[in-house]
C-alpha atoms as a PDB file:
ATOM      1  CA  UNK A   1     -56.297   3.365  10.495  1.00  0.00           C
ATOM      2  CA  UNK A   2     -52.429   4.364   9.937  1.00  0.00           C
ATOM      3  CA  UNK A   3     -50.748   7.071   8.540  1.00  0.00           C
ATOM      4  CA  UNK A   4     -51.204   8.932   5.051  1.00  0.00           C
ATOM      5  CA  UNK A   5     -47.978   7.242   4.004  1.00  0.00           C
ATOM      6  CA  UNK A   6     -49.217   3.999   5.187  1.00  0.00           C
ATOM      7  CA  UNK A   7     -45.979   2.115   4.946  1.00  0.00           C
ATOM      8  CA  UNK A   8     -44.918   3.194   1.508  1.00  0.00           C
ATOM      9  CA  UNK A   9     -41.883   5.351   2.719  1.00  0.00           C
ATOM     10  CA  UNK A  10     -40.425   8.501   1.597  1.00  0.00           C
ATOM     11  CA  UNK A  11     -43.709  10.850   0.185  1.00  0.00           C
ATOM     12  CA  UNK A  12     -43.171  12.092  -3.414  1.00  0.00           C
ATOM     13  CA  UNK A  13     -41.740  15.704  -3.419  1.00  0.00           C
ATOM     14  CA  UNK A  14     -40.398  15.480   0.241  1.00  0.00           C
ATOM     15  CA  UNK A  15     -37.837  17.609  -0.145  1.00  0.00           C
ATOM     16  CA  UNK A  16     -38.996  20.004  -2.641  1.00  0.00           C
ATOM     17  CA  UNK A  17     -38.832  22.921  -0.180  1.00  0.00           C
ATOM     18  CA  UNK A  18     -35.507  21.900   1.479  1.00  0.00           C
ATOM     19  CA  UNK A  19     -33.177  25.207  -0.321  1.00  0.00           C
ATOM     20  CA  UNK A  20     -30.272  23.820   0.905  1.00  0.00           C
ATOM     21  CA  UNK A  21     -30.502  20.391  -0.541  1.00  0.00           C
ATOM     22  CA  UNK A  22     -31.840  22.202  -3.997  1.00  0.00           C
ATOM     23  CA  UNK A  23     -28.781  24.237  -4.312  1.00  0.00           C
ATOM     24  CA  UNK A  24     -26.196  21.526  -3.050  1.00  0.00           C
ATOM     25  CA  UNK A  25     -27.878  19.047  -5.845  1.00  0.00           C
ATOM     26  CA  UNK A  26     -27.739  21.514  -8.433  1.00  0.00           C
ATOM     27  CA  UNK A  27     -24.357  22.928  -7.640  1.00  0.00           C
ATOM     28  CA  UNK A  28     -23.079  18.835  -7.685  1.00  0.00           C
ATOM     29  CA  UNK A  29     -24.215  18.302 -11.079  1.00  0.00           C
ATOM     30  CA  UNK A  30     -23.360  21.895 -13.104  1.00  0.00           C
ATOM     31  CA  UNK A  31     -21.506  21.911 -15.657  1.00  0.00           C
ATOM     32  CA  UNK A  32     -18.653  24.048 -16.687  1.00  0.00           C
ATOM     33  CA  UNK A  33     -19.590  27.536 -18.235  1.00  0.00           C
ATOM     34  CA  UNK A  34     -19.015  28.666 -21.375  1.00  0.00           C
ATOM     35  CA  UNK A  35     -16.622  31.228 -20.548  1.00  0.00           C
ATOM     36  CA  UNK A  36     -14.316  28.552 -18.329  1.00  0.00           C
ATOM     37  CA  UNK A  37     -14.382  25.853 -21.410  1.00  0.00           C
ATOM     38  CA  UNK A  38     -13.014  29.173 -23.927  1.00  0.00           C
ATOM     39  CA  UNK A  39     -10.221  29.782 -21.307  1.00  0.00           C
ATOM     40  CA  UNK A  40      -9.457  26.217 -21.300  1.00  0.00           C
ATOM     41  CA  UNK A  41      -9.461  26.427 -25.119  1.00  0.00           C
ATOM     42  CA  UNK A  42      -6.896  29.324 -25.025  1.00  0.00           C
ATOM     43  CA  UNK A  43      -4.543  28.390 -22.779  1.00  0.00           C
ATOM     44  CA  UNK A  44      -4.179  24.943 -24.532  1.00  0.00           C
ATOM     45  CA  UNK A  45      -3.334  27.245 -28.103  1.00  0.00           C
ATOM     46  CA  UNK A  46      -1.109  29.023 -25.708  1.00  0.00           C
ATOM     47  CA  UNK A  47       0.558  26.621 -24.153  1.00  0.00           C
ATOM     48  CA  UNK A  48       0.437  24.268 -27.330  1.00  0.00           C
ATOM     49  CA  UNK A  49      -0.918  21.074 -25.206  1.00  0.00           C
ATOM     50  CA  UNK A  50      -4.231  19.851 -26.341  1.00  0.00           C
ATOM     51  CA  UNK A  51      -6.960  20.550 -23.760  1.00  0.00           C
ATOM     52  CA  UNK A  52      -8.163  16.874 -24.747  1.00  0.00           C
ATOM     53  CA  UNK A  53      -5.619  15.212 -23.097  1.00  0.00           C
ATOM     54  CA  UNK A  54      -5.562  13.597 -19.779  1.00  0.00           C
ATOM     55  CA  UNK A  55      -3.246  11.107 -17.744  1.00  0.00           C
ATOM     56  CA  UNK A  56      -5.402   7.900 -17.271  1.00  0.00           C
ATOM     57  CA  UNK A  57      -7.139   8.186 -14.271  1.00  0.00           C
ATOM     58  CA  UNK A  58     -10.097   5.518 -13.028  1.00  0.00           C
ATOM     59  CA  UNK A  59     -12.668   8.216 -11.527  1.00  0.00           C
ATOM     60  CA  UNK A  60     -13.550   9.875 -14.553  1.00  0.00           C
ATOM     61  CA  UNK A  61     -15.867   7.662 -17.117  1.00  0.00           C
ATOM     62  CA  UNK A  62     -13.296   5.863 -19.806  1.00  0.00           C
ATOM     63  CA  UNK A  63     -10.717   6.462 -17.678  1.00  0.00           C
ATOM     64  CA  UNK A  64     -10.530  10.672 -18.798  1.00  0.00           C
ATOM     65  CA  UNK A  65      -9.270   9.342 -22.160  1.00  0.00           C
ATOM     66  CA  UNK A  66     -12.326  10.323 -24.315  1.00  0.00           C
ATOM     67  CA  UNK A  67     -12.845  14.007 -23.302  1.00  0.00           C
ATOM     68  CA  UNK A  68     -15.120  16.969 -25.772  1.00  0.00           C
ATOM     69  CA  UNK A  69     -13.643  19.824 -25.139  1.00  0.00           C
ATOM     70  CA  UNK A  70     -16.285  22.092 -26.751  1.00  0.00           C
ATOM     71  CA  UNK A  71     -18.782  21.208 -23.970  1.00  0.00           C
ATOM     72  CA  UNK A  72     -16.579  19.833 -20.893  1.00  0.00           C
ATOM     73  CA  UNK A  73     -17.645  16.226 -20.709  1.00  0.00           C
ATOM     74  CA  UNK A  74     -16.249  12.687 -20.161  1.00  0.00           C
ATOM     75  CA  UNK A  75     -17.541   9.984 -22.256  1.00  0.00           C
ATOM     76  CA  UNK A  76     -16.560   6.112 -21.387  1.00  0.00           C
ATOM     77  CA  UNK A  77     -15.062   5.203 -25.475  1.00  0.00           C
ATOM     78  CA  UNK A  78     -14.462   6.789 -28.395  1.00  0.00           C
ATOM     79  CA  UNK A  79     -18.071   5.791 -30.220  1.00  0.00           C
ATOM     80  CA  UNK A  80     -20.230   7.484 -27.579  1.00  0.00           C
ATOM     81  CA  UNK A  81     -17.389  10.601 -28.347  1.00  0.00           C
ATOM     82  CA  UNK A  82     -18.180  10.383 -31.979  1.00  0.00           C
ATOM     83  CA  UNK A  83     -21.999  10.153 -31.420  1.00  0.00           C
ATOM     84  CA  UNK A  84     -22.314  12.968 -29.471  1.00  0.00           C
ATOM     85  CA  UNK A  85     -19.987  15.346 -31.531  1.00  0.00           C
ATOM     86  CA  UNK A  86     -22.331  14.098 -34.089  1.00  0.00           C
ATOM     87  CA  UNK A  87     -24.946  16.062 -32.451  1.00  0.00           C
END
């Protein structure tokens, strides 16, 4: 006797059919596109400011100090940087 979840919560997959909650997940975790990092990339030849550099601030991971400007990420030090320039 009991349920088909029988006390072991949430089923797998629950909200697989939920569109809303797909797109507001995937738009929460996109990345930039290639076209907005290659504006960035101009306007910091134009401007003659490096795109790389940000004031410290304590949201972003490493404090927005360690930033790749090829693909639009944060990384928390300068070794994970170098690693994944590496690849």
């Amino acid at each position: 006797m009991g349920t088909a979840l029988s006390g072991r919560g949430r089923r797998k997959g629950g909200r697989s059919k939920i569109k809303k909650y797909k797109r507001a997940t995937w738009l929460g975790r996109r990345a930039k596109d290639t076209d907005q990092i290659q504006d960035e990339i101009e306007k910091s030849e134009v401007t003659g400011v490096p795109a790389d550099k940000f004031e410290y601030d304590d949201e972003l991971p490493g404090g927005g100090q360690f930033f790749c400007v090829e693909t639009g990420k944060h990384f928390a030090d300068a070794k994970a940087l170098a690693d994944h320039k590496k690849s």
